[in-house]
Every structure is written in C-alpha cells, then in structure tokens.
Protein backbone atom coordinates (compact mmCIF):
# COMPACT_ATOMS: atom_id res chain seq x y z
CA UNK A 1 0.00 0.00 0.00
CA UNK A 2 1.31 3.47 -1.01
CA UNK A 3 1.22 6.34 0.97
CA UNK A 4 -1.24 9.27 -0.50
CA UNK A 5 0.07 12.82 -1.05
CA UNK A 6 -2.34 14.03 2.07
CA UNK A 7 0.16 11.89 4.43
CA UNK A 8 2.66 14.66 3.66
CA UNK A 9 0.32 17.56 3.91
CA UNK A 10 0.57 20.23 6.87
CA UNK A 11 -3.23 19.14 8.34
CA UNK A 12 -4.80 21.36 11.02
CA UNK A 13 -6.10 18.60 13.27
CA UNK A 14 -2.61 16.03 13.20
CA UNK A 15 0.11 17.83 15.93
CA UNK A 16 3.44 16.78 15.28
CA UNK A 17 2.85 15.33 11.70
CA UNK A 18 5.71 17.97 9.69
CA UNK A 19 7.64 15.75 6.79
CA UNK A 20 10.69 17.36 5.58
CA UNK A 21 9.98 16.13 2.20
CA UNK A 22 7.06 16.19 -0.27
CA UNK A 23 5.33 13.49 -1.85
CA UNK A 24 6.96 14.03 -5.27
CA UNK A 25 10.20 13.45 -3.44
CA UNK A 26 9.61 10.15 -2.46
CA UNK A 27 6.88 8.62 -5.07
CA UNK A 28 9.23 8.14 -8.10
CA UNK A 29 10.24 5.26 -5.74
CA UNK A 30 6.92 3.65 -5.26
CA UNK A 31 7.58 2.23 -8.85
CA UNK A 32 11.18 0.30 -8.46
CA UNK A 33 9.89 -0.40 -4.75
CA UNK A 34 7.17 -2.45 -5.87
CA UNK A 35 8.88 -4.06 -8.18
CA UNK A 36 11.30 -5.72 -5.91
CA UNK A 37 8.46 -6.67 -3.61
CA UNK A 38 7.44 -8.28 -6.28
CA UNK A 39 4.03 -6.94 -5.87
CA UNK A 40 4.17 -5.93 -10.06
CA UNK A 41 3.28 -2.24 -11.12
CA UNK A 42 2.74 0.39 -8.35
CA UNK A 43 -0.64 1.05 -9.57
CA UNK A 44 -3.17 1.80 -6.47
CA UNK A 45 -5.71 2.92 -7.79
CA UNK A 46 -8.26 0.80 -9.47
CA UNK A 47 -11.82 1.74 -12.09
CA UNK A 48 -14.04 3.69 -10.39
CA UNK A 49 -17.74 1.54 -10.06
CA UNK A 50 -20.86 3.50 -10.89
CA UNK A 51 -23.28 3.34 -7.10
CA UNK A 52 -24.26 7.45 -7.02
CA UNK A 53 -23.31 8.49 -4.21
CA UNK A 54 -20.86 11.01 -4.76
CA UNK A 55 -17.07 11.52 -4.33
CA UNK A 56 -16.82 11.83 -0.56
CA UNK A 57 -15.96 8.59 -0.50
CA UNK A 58 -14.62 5.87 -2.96
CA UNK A 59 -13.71 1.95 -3.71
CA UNK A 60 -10.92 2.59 -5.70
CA UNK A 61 -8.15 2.37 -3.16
CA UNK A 62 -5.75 -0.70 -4.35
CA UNK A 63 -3.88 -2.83 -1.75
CA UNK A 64 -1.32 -5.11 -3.97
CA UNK A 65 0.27 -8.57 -2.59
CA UNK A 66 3.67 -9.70 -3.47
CA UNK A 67 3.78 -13.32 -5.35
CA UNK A 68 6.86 -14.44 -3.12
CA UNK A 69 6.02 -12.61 0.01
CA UNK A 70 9.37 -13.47 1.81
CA UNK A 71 11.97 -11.34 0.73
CA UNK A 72 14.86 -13.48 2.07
CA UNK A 73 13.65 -16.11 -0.31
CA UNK A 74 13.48 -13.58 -3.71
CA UNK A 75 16.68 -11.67 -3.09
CA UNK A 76 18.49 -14.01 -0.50
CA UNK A 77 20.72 -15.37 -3.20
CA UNK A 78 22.27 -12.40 -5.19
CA UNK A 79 22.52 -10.97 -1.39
CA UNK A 80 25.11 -14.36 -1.36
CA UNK A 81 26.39 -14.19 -4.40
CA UNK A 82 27.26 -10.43 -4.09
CA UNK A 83 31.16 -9.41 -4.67
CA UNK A 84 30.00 -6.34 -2.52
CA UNK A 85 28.17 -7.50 -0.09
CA UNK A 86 29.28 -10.01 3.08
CA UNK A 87 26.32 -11.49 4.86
CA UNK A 88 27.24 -12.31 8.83
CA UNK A 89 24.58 -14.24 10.11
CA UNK A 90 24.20 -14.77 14.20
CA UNK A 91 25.92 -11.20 14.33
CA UNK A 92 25.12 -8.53 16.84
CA UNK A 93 25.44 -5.15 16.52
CA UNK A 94 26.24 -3.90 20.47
CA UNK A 95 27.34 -0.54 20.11
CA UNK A 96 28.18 2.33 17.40
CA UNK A 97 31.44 3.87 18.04
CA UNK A 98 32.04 7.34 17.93
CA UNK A 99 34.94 9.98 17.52
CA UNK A 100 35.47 13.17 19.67
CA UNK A 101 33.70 14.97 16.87
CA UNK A 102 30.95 12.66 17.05
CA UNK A 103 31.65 10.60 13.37
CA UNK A 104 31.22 6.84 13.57
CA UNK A 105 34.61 5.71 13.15
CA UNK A 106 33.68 1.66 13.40
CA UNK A 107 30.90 -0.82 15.21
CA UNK A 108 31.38 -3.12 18.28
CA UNK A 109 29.35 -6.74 17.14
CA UNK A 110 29.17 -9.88 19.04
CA UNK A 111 27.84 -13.78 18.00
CA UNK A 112 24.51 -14.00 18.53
CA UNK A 113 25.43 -15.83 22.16
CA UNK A 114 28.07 -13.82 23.22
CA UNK A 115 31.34 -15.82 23.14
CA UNK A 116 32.50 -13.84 20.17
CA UNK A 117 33.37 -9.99 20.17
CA UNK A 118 34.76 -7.95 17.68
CA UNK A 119 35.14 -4.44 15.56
CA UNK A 120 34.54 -3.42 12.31
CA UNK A 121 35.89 -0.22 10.69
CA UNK A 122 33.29 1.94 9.60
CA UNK A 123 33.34 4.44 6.41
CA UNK A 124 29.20 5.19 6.16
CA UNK A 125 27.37 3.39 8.26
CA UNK A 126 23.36 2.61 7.74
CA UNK A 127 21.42 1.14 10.24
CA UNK A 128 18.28 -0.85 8.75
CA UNK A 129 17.28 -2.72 11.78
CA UNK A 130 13.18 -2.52 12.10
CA UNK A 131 11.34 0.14 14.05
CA UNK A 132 12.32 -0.94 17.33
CA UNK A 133 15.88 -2.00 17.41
CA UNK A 134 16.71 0.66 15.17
CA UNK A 135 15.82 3.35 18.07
CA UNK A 136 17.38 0.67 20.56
CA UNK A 137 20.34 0.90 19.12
CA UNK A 138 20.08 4.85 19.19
CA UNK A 139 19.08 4.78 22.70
CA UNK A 140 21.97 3.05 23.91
CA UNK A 141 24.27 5.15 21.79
CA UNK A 142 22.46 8.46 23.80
CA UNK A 143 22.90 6.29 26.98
CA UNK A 144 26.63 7.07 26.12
CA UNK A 145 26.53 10.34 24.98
CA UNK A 146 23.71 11.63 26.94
CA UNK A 147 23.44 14.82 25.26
CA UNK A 148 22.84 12.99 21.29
CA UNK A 149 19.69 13.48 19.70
CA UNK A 150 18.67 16.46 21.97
CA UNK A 151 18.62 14.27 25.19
CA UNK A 152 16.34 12.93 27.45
CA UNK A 153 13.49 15.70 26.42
CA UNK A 154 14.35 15.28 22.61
CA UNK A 155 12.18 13.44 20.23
CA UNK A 156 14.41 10.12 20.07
CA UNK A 157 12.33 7.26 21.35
CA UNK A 158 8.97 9.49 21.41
CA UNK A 159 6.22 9.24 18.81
CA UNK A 160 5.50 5.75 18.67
CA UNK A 161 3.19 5.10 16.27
CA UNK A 162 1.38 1.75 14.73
CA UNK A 163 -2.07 1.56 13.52
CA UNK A 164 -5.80 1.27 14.59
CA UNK A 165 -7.04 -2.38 13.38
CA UNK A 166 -10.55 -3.89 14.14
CA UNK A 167 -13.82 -3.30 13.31
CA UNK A 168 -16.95 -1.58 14.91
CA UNK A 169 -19.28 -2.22 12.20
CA UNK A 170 -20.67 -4.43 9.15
CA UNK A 171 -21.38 -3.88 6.20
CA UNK A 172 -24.73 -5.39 4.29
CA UNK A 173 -24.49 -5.06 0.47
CA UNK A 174 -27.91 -4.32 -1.68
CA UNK A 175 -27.13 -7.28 -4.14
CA UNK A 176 -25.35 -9.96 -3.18
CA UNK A 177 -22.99 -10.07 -6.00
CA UNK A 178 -21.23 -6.53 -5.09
CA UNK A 179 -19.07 -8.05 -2.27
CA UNK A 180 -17.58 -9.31 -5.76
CA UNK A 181 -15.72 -5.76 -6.32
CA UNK A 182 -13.89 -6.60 -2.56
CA UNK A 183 -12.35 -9.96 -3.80
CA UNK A 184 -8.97 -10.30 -4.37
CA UNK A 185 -8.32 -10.25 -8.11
CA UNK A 186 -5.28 -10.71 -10.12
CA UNK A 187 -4.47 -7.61 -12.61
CA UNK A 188 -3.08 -7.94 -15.64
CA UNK A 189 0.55 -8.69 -14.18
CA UNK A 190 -0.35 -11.60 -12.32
CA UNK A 191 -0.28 -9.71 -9.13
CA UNK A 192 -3.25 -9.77 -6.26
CA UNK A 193 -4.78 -6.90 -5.76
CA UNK A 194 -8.10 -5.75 -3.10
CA UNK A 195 -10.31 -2.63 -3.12
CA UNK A 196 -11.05 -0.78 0.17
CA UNK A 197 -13.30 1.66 0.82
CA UNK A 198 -11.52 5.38 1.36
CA UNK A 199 -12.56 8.90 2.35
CA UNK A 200 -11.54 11.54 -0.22
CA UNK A 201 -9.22 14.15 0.79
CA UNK A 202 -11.49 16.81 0.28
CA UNK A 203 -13.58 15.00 3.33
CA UNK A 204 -10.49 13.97 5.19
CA UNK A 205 -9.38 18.23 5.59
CA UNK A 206 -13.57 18.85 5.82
CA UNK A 207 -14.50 16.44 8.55
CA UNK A 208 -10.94 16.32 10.22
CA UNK A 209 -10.64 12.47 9.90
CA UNK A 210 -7.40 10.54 10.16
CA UNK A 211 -6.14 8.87 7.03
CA UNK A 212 -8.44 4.99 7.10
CA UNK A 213 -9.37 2.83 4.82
CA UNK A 214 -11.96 0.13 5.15
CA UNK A 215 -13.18 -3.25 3.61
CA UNK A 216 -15.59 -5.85 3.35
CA UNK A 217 -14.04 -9.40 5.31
CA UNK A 218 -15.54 -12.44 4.92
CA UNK A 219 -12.93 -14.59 6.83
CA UNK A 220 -12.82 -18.12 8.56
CA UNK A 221 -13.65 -16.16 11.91
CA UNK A 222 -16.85 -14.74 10.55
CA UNK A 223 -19.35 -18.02 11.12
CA UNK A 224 -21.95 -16.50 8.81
CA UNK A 225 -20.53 -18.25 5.91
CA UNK A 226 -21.94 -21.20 7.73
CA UNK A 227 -18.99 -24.38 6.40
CA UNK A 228 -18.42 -26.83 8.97
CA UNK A 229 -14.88 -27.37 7.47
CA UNK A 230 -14.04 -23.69 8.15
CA UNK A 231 -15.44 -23.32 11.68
CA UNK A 232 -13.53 -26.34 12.29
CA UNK A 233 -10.34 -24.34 11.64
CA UNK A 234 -10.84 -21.48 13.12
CA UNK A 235 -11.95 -22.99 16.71
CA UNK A 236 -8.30 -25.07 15.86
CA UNK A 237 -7.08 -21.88 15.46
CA UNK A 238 -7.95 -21.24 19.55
CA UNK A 239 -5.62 -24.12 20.33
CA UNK A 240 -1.66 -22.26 20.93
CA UNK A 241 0.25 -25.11 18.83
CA UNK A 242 -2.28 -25.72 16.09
CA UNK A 243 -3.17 -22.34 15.69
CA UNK A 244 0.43 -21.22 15.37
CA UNK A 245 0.38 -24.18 12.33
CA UNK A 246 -2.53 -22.61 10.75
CA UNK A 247 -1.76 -18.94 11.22
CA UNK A 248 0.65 -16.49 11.92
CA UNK A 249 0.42 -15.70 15.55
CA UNK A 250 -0.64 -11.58 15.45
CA UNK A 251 -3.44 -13.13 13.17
CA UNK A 252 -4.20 -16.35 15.39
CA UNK A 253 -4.72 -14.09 18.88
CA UNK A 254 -6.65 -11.69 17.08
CA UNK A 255 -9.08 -14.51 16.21
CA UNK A 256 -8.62 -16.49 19.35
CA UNK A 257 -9.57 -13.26 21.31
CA UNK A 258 -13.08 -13.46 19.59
CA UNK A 259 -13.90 -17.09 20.69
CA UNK A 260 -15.76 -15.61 23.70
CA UNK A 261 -19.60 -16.30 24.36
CA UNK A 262 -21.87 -16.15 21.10
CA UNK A 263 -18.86 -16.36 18.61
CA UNK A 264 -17.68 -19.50 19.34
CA UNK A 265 -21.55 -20.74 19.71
CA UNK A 266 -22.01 -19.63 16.02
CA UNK A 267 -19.16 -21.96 14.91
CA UNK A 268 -19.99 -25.05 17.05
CA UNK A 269 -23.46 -24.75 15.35
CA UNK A 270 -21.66 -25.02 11.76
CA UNK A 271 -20.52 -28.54 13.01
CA UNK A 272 -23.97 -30.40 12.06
CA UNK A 273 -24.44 -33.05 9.79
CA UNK A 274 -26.26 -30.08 7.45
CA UNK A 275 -22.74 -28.26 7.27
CA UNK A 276 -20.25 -30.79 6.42
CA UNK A 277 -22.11 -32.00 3.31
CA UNK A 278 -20.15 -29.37 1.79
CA UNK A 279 -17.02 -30.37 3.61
CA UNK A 280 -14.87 -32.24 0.57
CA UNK A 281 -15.88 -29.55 -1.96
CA UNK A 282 -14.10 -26.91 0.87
CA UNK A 283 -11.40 -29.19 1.71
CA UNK A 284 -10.51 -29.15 -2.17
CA UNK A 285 -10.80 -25.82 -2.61
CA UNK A 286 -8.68 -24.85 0.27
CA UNK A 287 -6.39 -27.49 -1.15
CA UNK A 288 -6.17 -25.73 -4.49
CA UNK A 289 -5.82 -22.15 -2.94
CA UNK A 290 -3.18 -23.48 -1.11
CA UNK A 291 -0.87 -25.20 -4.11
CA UNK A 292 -1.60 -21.93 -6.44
CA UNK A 293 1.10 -20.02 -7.77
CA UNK A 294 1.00 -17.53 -6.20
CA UNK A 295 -1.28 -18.31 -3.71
CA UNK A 296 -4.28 -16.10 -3.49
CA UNK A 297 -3.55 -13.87 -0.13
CA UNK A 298 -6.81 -14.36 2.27
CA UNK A 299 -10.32 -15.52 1.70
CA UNK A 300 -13.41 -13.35 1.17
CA UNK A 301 -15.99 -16.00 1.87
CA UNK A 302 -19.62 -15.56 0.95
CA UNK A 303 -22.72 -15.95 3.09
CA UNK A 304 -26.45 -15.76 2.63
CA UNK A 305 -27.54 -12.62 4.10
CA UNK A 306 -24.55 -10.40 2.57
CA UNK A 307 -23.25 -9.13 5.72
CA UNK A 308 -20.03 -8.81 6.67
CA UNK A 309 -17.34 -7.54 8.63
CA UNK A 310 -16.47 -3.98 8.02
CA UNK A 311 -12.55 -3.90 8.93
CA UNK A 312 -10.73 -1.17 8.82
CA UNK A 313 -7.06 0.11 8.97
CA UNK A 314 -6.63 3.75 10.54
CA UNK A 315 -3.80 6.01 10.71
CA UNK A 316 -2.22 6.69 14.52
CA UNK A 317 -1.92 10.35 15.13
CA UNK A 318 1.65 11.48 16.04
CA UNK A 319 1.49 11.70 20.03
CA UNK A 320 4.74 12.62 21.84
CA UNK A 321 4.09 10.89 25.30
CA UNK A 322 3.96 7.24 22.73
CA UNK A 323 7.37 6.29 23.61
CA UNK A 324 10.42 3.56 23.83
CA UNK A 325 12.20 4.05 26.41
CA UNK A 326 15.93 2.07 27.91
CA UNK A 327 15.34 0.20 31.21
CA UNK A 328 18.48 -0.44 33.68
CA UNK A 329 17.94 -3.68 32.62
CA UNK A 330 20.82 -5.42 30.40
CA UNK A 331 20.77 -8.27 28.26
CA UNK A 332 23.57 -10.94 27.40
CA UNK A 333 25.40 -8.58 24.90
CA UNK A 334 25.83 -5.35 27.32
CA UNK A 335 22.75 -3.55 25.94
CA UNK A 336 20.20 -1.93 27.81
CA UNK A 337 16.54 -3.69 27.16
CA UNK A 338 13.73 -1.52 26.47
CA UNK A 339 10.63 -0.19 27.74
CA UNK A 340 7.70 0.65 25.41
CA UNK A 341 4.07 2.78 26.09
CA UNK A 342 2.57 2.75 22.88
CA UNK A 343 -0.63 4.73 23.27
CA UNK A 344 -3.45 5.26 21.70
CA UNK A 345 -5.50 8.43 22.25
CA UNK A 346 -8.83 9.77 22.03
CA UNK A 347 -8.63 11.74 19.41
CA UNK A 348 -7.99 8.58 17.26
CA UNK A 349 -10.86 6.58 18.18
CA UNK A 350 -12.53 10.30 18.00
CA UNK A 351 -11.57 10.03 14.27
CA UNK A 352 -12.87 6.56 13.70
CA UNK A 353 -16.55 7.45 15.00
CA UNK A 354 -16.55 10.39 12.21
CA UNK A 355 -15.27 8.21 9.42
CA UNK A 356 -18.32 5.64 10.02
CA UNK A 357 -20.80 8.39 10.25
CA UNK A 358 -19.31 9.72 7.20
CA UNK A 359 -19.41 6.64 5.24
CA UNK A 360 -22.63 5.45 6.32
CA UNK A 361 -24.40 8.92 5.17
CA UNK A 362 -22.34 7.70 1.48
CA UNK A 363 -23.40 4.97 1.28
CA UNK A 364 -27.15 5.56 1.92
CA UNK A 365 -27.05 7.99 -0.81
CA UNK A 366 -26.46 5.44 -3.28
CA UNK A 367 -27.22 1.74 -4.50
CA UNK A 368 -24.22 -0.15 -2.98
CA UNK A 369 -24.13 -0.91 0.15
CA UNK A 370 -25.20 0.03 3.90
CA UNK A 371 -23.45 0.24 6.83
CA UNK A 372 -24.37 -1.47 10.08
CA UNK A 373 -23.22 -0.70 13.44
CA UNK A 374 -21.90 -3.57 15.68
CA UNK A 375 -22.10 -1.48 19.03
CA UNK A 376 -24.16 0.87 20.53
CA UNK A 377 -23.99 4.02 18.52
CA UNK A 378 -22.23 5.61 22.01
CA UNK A 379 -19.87 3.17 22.53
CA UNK A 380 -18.38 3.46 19.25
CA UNK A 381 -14.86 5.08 20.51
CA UNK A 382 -14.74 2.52 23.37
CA UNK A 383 -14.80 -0.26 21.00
CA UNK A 384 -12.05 1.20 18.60
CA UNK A 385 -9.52 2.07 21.73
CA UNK A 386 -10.44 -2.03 23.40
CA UNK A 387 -9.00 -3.34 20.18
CA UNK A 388 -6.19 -0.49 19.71
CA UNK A 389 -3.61 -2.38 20.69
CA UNK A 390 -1.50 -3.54 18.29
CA UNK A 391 1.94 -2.24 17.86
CA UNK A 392 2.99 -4.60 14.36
CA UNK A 393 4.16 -1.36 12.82
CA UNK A 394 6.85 0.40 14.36
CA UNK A 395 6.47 4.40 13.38
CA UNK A 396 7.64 7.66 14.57
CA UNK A 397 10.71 6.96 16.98
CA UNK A 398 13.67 8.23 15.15
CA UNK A 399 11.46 10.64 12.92
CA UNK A 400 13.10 12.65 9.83
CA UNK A 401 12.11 16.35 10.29
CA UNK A 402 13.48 19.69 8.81
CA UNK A 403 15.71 20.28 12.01
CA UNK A 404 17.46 18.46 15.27
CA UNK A 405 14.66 20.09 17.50
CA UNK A 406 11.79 17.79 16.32
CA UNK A 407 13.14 14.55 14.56
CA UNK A 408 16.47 12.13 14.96
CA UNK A 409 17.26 12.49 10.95
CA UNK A 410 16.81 14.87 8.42
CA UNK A 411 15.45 14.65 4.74
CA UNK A 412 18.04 12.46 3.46
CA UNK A 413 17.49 9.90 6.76
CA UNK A 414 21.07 11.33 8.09
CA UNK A 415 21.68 11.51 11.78
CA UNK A 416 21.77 14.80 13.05
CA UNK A 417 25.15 15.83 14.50
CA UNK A 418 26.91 12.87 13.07
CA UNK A 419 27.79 12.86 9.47
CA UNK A 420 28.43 9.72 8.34
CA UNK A 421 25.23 7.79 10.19
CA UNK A 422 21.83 7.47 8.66
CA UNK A 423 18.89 5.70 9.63
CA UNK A 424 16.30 3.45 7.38
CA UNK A 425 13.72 1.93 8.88
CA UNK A 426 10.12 2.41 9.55
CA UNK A 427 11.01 4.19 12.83
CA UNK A 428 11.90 7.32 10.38
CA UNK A 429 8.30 8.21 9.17
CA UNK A 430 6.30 10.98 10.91
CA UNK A 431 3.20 9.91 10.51
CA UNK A 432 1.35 6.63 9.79
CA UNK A 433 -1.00 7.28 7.00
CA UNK A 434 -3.36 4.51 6.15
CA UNK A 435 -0.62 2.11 4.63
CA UNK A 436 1.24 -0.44 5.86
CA UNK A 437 4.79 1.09 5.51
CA UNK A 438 6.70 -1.73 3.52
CA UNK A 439 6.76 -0.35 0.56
CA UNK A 440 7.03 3.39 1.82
CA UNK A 441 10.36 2.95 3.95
CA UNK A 442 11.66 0.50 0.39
CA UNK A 443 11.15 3.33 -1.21
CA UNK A 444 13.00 5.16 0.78
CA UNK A 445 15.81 3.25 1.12
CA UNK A 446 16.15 3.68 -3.15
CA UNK A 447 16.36 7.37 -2.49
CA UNK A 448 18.96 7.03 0.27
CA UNK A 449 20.92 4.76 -1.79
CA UNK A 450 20.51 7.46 -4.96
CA UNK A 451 21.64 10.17 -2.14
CA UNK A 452 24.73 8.05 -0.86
CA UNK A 453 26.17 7.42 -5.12
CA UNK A 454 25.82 11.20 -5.59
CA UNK A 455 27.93 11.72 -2.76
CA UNK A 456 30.19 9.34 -3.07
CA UNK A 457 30.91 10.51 -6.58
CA UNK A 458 30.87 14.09 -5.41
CA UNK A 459 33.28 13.16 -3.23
CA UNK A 460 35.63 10.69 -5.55
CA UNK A 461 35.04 14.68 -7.93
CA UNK A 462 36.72 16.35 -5.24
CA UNK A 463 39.88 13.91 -4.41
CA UNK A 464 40.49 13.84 -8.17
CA UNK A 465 40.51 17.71 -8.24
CA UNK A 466 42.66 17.75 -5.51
CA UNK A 467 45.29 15.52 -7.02
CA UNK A 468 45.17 17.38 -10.29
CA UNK A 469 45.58 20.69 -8.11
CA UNK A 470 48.50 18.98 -6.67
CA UNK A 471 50.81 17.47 -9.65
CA UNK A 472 50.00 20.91 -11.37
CA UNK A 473 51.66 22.46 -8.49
CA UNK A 474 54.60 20.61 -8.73
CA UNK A 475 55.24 20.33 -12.37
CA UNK A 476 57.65 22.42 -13.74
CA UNK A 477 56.21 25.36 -15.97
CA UNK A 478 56.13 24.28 -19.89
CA UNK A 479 59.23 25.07 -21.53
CA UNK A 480 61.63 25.17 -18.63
C-alpha cells in the first residue's frame, strides 16, 4: 500500500505530523519499490464503479500482494552471491562507536550468544534494523553520549506510532454479488490486488478524519458463511500449537480473542451433519488455494444474508508521550533492554466514529451498500480504543524532520550531528498514513541509496581535483 500525497500535507487537526519532504520526493520510488516486492506495477488505484453516491468517499483504493512474500527467499541469493556484499549471520550489533567529533569511526558486534566480540571499521554506516531496534540501538548510543539526539526531552524514542485495526461495524451489500468488487483479483501482471473503501481528501481536511481505509471481510472467523470445514479451523485456530500451524500468531490471537460467548456458539453450530455436506468440496478448494502459484492472499468468503465484517485500517496520530524508552535492565550482549508505552488516544478513536458516520451517510445515498453498526452508537470510541492495541508497525521513533529540534534524521534519513550515520527503517516516518509502511520505507531506502552514489561521486570529484591541483603544483612550468 502506497502512501497518499495528504500523508505529507501540513493538516490542522494532526500535531506533530511535519515531513521534511514532499510526496513528489519520495513517489518516483513507489515504482522500483514495488517491483522488488514483487508486488508488479505500483498502480493503487483501481476503475471507479458506478453506485451514485458522490465523491466523498470511494472503492478505488488498491492494496497489492507480493507473489513471493518473503523477501529473504526472492533476493536471499544475489545478497550471497554479491562481490560487494558479506552477509554475517548470528551477528550482533552492540554498540556504534564514535569519535570526539561525534563521526562513527567503526561498530562493536558480538555472536549471537556472546562468546565472540569484535570491531569493524566503519566508512558510512546505515542502520536498517526494524522500528524498534533501530531506536534501541540509538538509545543506547544516547545512553553514552547523553546529550545525542537532543537528550532525554528530545524526540528520540517518542512518537511511537502503529495503527488502529478492528472493526466496529458491518457492512450489508444491496445485491449480493457486489461483495464481488472486494475480492482479491489478479491484474493484468499476475499480481493480487483488493479494493477498500476510502474517504476523499477533500472529506479527510472537511470532517478532520485521520487517514483509514476500510473493507468488506468475509474470513474463517466470521461463522456467517456457515462451512463446517471452516469453523472447524478457526476454533483449531484457539488451540496455541495448532493455531500457530494454521496462522501467523498476530493473526491467530486476534481470532482467538473473539472465541468468547456467542462467537464460538455460532461456529460449534456449523458442526452439524447439514454443514459438512459441503465439507470435501471446501477441503478441495482450500487445497487448491493453497498449491496456487501464487497463492491467493486471504479468503473473502460468501454468506447468505450479505453481511459482513467492516474492517478497517486507521492512521495513529503522532502523540509525543507514545514512547520507547531504555530500562536499567541489560541483556547478554551489554545492551540496555527496552521499555515501550505505545498509546493510543482519544482523538484517534474520535476520528474513527466520524469516518463511520461519514461513510454510512455515502453509502445511503447510493445503490451499494449500507453500513451497520456492531455497538451501541455511544460506545463506538470505546470499542475502537479495546481493540487499539497492536503495535505490528513500528512508526515515529527516530522521525526525519526539517531540524534536530523535532526529529532524529533529516530529509536524506542522516543523523543529526553525526555525518556519516543514517537511519532506514520504519522508525523514520512521521506519521502513519493509512498504509502499511513496507513499501514506503523500500522506497526510501532507493532514495537514500541514490543520495549516498551522488555523494560518493561528489566526493571521488573532489579527491580527483585535488590531485590534479597537486601534480600541477609541482610540475615544472612548460618550456623550462
């Protein structure tokens, strides 16, 4: 999912949301990004469908899937094969060392269990270690130098950001062959693609609503699509060991969590004599979604009364009290362990409300859909912030901003006050957007790398100059 040119906007109602660079900085990237996510063209925007309503909202948002979703697995190899690049597995980076004038001047790294220690010269050092050991590492370098990256009251560590997942409604479409537009379809590369459901803009700066898209989900969890084979699975999925099997385990305890009370009812009443009639024809179609290539990325599984879960995926306003913070705890390697208080505020679950009240008025307006509360109209906020709380993107902690004052790097993801360390990882962005930020911080690390040749050859321009200036100096004039 790409980021939209909004997420880069100055926006009254998002504090602390500044980006030091502009969406036509970064989106000539979103093309070679996607690419090597293998997720095919970075198209993300699909036809528009026909349901009058009007252009507050729309269904032409495009999430794309990668055919070979492990990246290890497309790229691993020519990462091996490389004459310029040395893979150290089990290797531990424990600290970043520094000069008096604060440049990195090499790296302290250790085996994975600690028997081995070492250092490493450094020239240019990147650090591309995930949202949260990325700022680790940066914390324990300020535990050294306390006064690096502003200090204790500087934004290092602060901002923590992720996103707001769940769902407080349903949706119930007019005809029951519209859920069709929701499915995921292959394009004309080969490559899965899904609509969602997104406010406009124009409504997002109108009605003050945090980037959020939304989508139809007929999953295994959802025991209105009535198959005995699939409520089988997902009360499996309950089980610790055979859930991990079955799912990956943010996934599993998000559906394990909803095996309380009436769900779990709903599925035991699938496992009747009536519901596994059906149970060979879904045991061979799971079988052949399973053995495609690629394999199709979820389900969107129909039912009878065309209902069905309304999820969404909101952006997490910039709050500076979210933090990561060191403990005086150490582990094995010497490094301090860390403390995080991710929060999620009112005014995000304040956001959420106005989104389904906007969408809701949309929809009615037209011949699509409608939209179906699944709490009390009051208790709408509640119900976002119970299931807020989810920190599977790491965001915010070692922002890029226009100055040292309110972010860790600046435009080009350099370290301010050290001038040969930059930092590329999710932890950079300032804000959260609707996206996921895979292929936002990929693309970013193409315009780093663009940044880094230019100065390397800027600086291979300026030796060369040099030794010209040199040997002219000492050559004798012509002649003589």
């Amino acid at each position: 999912m790409a980021y939209d040119p909004i997420d880069f906007k100055e926006r009254k109602f998002v504090s602390y949301g500044a980006w030091p660079i502009t969406y036509e900085d970064v989106s000539p990237f979103f093309e070679p990004a996607s690419r090597f996510l293998d997720t095919g063209p970075a198209e993300f925007i699909a036809a528009d469908v026909a349901h009058e309503s009007g252009d507050e909202f729309s269904c032409t948002s495009l999430a794309r899937f990668a055919g070979e979703r492990r990246s290890q697995v497309r790229h691993g190899g020519a990462a091996v094969r490389s004459a310029r690049i040395r893979v150290c597995l089990n290797t531990v980076v424990t600290e970043v060392l520094l000069s008096g004038d604060g440049v990195v001047t090499g790296l302290a790294v250790a085996s994975s269990d600690g028997s081995k220690l070492s250092q490493l010269p450094v020239r240019m050092l990147v650090v591309a270690a995930g949202g949260i050991e990325t700022t680790r590492l940066a914390l324990n370098m300020q535990r050294d130098r306390p006064r690096l990256f502003g200090g204790e009251a500087g934004p290092l560590g602060r901002y923590y950001m992720s996103h707001l997942m769940g769902s407080i409604a349903d949706v119930r479409f007019l005809k029951p062959q519209y859920v069709d537009l929701f499915d995921f379809r292959k394009d004309a590369n080969g490559t899965y693609t899904r609509r969602r459901f997104q406010p406009s803009e124009a409504t997002q700066e109108k009605w003050g609503l945090s980037n959020t898209v939304l989508w139809p989900e007929g999953a295994i969890a959802d025991a209105r699509h009535q198959r005995a084979l699939l409520s089988l699975l997902f009360l499996l999925s309950g089980a610790n060991s055979l859930g991990r099997a079955i799912l990956p385990e943010v996934i599993r305890r998000r559906y394990s969590e909803n095996m309380l009370g009436s769900t779990a009812g709903a599925h035991l009443r699938n496992l009747t004599p009536a519901g596994f009639k059906s149970i060979l024809a879904d045991a061979n179609a799971l079988l052949e979604r399973w053995y495609a290539d690629p394999r199709p990325p979820g389900f969107l599984m129909r039912n009878q009364v065309s209902q069905y879960r309304l999820a969404y995926h909101a952006e997490h306003l910039p709050n500076r009290e979210s933090r990561v913070t060191l403990t005086g705890e150490v582990d094995r390697l010497g490094m301090n362990r860390i403390a995080i208080d991710l929060r999620f505020a009112d005014a995000d679950a304040a956001s959420l409300e106005r989104v389904h009240q906007r969408m809701s008025e949309w929809l009615k307006r037209g011949s699509l859909a409608r939209l179906v509360l699944r709490c009390n109209p009051s208790d709408q906020q509640q119900s976002a912030l119970r299931q807020a709380k989810d920190g599977t993107h790491q965001l915010g902690m070692t922002r890029m901003a226009s100055s040292a004052n309110d972010g860790v790097a600046d435009r080009n993801l350099r370290a301010f006050g050290i001038a040969n360390l930059y930092l590329c990882s999710t932890s950079v962005l300032p804000t959260s957007s609707q996206a996921n930020p895979t292929l936002i911080v990929v693309a970013l690390a193409l315009r780093l790398s663009h940044h880094i040749a230019r100065s390397l050859r800027a600086e291979e321009r300026l030796a060369s100059l040099g030794t010209h200036s040199v040997r002219a100096a000492r050559s004798p004039p012509s002649g003589k």
